[in-house]
C-alpha atoms as a PDB file:
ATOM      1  CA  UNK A   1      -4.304  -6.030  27.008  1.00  0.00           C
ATOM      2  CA  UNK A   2      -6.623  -4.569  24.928  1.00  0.00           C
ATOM      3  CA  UNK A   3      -5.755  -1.623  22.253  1.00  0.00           C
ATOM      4  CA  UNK A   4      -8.785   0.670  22.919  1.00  0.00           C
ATOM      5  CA  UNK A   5      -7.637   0.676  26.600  1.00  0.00           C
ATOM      6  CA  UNK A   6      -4.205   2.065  26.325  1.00  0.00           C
ATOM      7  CA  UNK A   7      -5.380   4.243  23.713  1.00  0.00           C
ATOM      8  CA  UNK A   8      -7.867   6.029  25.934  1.00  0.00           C
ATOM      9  CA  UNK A   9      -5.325   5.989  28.990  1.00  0.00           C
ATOM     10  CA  UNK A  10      -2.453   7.573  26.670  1.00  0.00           C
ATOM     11  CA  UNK A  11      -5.171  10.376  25.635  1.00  0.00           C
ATOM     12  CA  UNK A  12      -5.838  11.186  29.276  1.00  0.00           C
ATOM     13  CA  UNK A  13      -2.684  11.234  29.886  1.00  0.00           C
ATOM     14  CA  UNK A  14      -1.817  13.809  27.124  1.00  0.00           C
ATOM     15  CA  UNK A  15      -4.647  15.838  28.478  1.00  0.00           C
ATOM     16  CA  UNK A  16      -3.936  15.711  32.358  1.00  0.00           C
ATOM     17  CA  UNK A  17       0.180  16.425  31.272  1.00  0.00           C
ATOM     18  CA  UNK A  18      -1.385  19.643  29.269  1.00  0.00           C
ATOM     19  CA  UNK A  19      -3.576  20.903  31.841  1.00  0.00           C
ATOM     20  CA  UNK A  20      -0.359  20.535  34.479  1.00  0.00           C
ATOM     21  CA  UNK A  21       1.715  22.677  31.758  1.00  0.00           C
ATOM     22  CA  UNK A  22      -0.635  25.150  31.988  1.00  0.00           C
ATOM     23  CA  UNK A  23      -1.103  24.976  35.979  1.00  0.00           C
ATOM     24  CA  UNK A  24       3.057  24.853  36.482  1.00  0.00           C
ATOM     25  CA  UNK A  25       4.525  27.413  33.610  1.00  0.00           C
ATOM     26  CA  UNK A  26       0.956  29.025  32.539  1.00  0.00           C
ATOM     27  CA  UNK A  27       1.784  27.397  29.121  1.00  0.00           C
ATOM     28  CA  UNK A  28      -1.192  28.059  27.494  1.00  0.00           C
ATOM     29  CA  UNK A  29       0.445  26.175  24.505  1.00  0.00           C
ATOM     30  CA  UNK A  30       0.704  23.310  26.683  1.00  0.00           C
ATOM     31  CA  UNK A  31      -2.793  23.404  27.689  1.00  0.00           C
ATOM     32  CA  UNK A  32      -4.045  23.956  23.804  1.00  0.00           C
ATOM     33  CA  UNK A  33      -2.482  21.017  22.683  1.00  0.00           C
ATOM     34  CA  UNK A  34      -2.933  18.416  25.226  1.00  0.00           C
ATOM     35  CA  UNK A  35      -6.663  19.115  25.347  1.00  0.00           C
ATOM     36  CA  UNK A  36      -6.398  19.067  20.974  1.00  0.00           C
ATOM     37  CA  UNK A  37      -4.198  15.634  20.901  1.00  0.00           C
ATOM     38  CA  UNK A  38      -5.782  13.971  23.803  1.00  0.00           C
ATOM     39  CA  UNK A  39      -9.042  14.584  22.777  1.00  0.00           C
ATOM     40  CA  UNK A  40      -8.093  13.290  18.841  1.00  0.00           C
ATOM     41  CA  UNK A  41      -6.394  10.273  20.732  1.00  0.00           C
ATOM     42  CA  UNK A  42      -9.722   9.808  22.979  1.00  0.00           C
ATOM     43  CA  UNK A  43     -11.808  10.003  19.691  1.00  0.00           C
ATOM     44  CA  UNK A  44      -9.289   7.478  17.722  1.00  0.00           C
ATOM     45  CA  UNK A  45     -10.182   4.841  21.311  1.00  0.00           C
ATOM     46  CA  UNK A  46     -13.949   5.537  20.628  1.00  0.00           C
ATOM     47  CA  UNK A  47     -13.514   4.930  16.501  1.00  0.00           C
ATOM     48  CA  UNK A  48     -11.336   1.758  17.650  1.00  0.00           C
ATOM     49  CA  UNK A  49     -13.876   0.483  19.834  1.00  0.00           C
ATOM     50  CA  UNK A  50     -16.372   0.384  17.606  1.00  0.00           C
ATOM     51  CA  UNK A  51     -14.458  -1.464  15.185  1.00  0.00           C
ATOM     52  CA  UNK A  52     -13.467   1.464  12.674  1.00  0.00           C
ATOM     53  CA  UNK A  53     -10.090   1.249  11.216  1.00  0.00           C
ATOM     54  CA  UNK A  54      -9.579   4.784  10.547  1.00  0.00           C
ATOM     55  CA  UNK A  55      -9.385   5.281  14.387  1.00  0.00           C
ATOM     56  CA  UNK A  56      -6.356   2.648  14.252  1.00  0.00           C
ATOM     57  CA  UNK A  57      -4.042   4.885  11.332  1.00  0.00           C
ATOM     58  CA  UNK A  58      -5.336   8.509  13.049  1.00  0.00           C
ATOM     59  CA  UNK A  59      -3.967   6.777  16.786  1.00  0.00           C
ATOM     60  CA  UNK A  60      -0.999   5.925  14.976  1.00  0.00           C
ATOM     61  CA  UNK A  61       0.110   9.085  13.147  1.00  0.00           C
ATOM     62  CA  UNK A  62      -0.740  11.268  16.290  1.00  0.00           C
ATOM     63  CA  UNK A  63       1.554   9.396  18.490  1.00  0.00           C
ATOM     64  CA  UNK A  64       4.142   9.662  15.586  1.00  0.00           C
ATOM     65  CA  UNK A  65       3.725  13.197  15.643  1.00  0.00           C
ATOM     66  CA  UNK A  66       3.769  13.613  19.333  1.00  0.00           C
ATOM     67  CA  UNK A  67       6.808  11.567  18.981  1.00  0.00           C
ATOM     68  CA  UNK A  68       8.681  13.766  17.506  1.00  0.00           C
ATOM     69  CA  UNK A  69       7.593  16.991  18.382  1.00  0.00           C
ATOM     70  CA  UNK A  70       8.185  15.977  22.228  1.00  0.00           C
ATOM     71  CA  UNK A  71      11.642  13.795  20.903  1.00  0.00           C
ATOM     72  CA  UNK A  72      12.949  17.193  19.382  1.00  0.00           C
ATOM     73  CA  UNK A  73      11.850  19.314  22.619  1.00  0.00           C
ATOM     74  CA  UNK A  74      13.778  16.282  24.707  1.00  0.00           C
ATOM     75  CA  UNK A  75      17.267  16.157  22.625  1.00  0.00           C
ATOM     76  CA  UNK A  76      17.124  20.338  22.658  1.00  0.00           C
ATOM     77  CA  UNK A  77      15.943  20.559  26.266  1.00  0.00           C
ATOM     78  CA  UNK A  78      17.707  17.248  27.919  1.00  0.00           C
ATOM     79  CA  UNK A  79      14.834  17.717  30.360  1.00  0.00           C
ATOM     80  CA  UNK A  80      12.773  14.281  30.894  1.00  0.00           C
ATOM     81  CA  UNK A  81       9.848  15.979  32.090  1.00  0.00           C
ATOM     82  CA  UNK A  82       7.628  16.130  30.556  1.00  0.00           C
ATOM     83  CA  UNK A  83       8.837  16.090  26.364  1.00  0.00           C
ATOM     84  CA  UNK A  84      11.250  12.369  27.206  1.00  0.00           C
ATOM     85  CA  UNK A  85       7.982  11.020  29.477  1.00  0.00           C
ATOM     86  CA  UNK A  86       5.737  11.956  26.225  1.00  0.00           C
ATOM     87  CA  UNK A  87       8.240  10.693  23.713  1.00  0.00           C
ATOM     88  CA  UNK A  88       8.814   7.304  25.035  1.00  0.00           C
ATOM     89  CA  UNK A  89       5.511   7.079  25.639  1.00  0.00           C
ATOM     90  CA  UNK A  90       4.282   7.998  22.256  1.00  0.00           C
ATOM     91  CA  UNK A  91       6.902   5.897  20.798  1.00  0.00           C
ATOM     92  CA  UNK A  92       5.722   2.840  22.911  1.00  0.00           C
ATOM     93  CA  UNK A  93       1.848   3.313  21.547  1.00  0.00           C
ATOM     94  CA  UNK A  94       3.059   4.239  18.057  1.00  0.00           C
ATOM     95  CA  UNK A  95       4.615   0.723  17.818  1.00  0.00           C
ATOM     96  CA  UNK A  96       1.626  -0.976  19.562  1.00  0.00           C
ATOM     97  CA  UNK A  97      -0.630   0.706  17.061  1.00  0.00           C
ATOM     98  CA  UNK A  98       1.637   0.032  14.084  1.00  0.00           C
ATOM     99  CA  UNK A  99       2.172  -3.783  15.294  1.00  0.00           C
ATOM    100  CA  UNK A 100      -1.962  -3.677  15.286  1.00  0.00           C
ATOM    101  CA  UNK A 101      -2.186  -2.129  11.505  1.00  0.00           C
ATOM    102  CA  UNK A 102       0.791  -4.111   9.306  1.00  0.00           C
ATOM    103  CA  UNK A 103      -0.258  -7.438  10.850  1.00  0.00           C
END
């Protein structure tokens, strides 16, 4: 499956699981950062798609980040939803992207 693809659908993602943070707990930390890191992950698709290898390492160290921001909020929390969802999910691209980059 192509890169770009699950690059754009993990974005959205972040951004839809922001905008419900905000809807559900009026979080608007929730909403400020899913719109900020799906957007960046959105723009890292569109840098990827068009061949630019900068949009490659910037995917990769956002879903790091997101990885353990949302891994920390899991182990302190034990709550899946939504910081375990995120984390395995970041983790999951982070290695995709990473696999892409050191081969």
């Amino acid at each position: 499956m192509n890169l770009v693809y699950i690059v754009w659908v993990y974005g959205a993602l972040v951004i839809i699981g922001g905008v419900m943070g905000f809807v559900k707990a009026k979080s608007k930390a929730s909403l400020i950062s899913g719109l900020a890191f799906g957007t960046l992950l959105l723009l890292c698709g569109y840098a990827m798609s068009e061949g630019r290898r900068w949009g490659l390492q910037a995917g990769l160290g956002i879903s790091i980040a997101l990885a353990v921001i949302m891994g920390r909020r899991y182990f302190a929390t034990k709550k899946f939803m939504p910081a375990g969802l995120v984390a395995g999910m970041s983790v999951v691209v982070a290695v995709l992207l990473g696999m892409e980059l050191f081969r």
